[in-house]
Every structure is written in C-alpha cells, then in structure tokens.
Protein backbone atom coordinates (compact mmCIF):
# COMPACT_ATOMS: atom_id res chain seq x y z
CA UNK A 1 87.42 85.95 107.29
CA UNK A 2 89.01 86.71 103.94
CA UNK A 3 89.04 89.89 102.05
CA UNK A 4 86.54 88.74 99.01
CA UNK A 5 84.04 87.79 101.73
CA UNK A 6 84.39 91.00 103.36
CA UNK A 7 83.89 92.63 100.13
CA UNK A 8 80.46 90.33 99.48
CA UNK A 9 79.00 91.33 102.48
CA UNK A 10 79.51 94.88 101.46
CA UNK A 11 78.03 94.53 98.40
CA UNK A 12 74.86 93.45 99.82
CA UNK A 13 74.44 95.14 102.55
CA UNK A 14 74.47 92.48 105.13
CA UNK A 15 76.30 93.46 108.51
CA UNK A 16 79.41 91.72 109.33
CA UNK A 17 78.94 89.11 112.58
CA UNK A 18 80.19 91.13 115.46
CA UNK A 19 82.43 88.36 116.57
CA UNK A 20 84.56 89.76 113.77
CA UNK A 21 88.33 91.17 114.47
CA UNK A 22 88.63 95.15 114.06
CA UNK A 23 90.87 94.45 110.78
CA UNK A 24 87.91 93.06 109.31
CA UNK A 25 85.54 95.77 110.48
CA UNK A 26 87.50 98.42 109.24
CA UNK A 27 87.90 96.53 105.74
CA UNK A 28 84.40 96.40 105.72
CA UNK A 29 83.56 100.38 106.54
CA UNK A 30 86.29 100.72 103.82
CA UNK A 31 84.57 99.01 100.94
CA UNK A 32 81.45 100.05 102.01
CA UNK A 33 82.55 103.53 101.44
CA UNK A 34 84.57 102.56 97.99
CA UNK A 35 81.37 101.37 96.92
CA UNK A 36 79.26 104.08 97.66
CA UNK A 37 81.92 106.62 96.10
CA UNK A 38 81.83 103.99 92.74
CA UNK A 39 77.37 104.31 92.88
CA UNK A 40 77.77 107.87 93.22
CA UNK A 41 80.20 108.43 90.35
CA UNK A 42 82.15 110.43 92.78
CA UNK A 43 85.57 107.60 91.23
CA UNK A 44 85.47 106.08 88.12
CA UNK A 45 85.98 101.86 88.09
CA UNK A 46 90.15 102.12 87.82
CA UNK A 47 89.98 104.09 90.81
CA UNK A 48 87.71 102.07 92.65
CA UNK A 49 89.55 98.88 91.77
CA UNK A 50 92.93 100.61 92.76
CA UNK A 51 91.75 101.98 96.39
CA UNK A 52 89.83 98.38 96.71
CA UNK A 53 93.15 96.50 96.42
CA UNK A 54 95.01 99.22 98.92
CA UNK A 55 92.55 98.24 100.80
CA UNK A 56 92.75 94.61 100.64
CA UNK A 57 96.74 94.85 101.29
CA UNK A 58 95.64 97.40 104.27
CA UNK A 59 93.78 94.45 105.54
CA UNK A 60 96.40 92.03 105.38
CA UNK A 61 98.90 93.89 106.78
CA UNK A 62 96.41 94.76 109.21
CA UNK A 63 95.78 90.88 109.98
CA UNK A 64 99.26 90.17 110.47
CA UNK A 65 100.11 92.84 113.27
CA UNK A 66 96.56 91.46 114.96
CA UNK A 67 98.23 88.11 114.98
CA UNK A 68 101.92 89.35 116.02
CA UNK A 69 100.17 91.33 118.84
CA UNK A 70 98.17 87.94 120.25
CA UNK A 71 101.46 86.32 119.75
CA UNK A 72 102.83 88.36 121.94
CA UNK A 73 99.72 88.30 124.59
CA UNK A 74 100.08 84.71 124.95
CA UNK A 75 103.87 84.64 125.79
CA UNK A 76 103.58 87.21 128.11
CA UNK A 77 100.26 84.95 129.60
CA UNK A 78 102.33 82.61 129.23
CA UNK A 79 105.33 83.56 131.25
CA UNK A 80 103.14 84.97 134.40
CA UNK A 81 102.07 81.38 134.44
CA UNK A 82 105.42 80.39 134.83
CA UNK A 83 106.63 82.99 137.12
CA UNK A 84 103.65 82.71 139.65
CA UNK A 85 104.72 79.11 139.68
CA UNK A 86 108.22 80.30 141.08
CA UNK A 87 107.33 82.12 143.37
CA UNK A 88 105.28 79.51 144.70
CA UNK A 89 108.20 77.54 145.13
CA UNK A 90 109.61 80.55 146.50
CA UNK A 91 107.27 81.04 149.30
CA UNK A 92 107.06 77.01 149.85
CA UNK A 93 110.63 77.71 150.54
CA UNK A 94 110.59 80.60 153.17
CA UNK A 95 107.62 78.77 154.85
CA UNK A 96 110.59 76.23 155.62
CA UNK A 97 112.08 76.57 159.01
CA UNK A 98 115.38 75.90 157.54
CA UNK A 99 115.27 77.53 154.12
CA UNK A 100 117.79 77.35 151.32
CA UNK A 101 118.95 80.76 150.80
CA UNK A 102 120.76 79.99 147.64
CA UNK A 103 117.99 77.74 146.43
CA UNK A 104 115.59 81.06 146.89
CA UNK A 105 117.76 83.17 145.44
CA UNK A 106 118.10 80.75 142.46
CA UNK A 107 114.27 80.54 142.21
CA UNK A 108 114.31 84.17 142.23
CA UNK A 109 116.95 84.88 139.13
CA UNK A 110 115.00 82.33 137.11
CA UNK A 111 111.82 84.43 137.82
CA UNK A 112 113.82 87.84 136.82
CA UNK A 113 114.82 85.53 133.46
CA UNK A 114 111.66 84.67 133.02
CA UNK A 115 109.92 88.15 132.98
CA UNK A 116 112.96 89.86 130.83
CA UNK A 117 113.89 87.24 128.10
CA UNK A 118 117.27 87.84 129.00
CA UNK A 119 119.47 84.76 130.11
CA UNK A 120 121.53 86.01 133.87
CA UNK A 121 125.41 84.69 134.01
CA UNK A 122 125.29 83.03 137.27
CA UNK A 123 128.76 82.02 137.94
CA UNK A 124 130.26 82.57 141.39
C-alpha cells in the first residue's frame, strides 16, 4: 500500500485491512494523529504538512527494512532447506555398511558452509 492511500483512509476514517504490514499501520496511527492535531488547531498547516512528509519518509524507510528483514528470512529458509538435504545424504551415508568417511565429512563442511556464508579451504 502506498503512503497517499494510507493517508486517504485516514482522512475518512475507514480502518486499514488488517492484512496490512506494521509499517503501514503505524503510518496510519501517525496521520491519524497529524490530522487530529491539524482539526484541533493544536499545529498550524506548515507544520502539519512538514510532520506528514517525516512521516511519509518514516514509512519508506520503514518499508525497506520490512523488505531487507524478509530478505533475509527467506535465505535463511532457504538454506535449512538445503542443509536438511545434506544431512540426508549424510545419514543415507552412515546407514551404509561401508561408508565413505571422507565423502561424510565432505557432506558435512558443505553443511557448516552452508549455515555460515563463509567458503572452508579444503586442501589437504
């Protein structure tokens, strides 16, 4: 939802759908209380339009750590996925009567590079 929209549900009173993120609730609660301070002559229009485009920037900055933050929920999803299939492979492998040590232990450094981001120097 965009920032204007926000805004014209404010100004008439309609509730925002409560699918909506918690950037756009509190932009909401914001303008509601911008405009009630602009009805009640408690700020004059310059201030109201100043604190209404703080606001609007609040939002978007707002917006874009929501969206860094799910980034960085799916690539952590993302990665269990990949590490649970490892150790799959890993327990397909001790299940073996004749398992490949090195191959586990190989399965098992990929899983360790997997969870940390950080490539291992495997030379030997």
């Amino acid at each position: 939802m965009e920032f204007s929209e926000i805004v014209e549900y404010a100004k008439s009173g309609l509730e925002l759908p409560k699918i909506s993120s918690q950037s756009e609730h509190l932009a909401y609660l914001t303008v509601i209380c911008i405009l009630e301070a602009f009805r009640n002559r408690t700020i004059n229009g310059a201030q109201a339009k100043n604190q209404k485009e703080k606001a609007e920037q609040l939002f978007h900055d707002a917006r874009e750590q929501e969206t860094d933050r799910l980034m960085v929920y799916q690539t952590y999803q993302q990665n269990i996925l990949k590490v649970e299939e490892i150790l799959h492979e890993i327990n397909k492998e001790f299940s073996n009567q004749e398992a490949d040590k090195d191959k586990i232990i190989d399965l098992s450094l990929r899983a360790l590079e997997v969870l940390t981001n950080i490539k291992l120097n495997r030379s030997r």
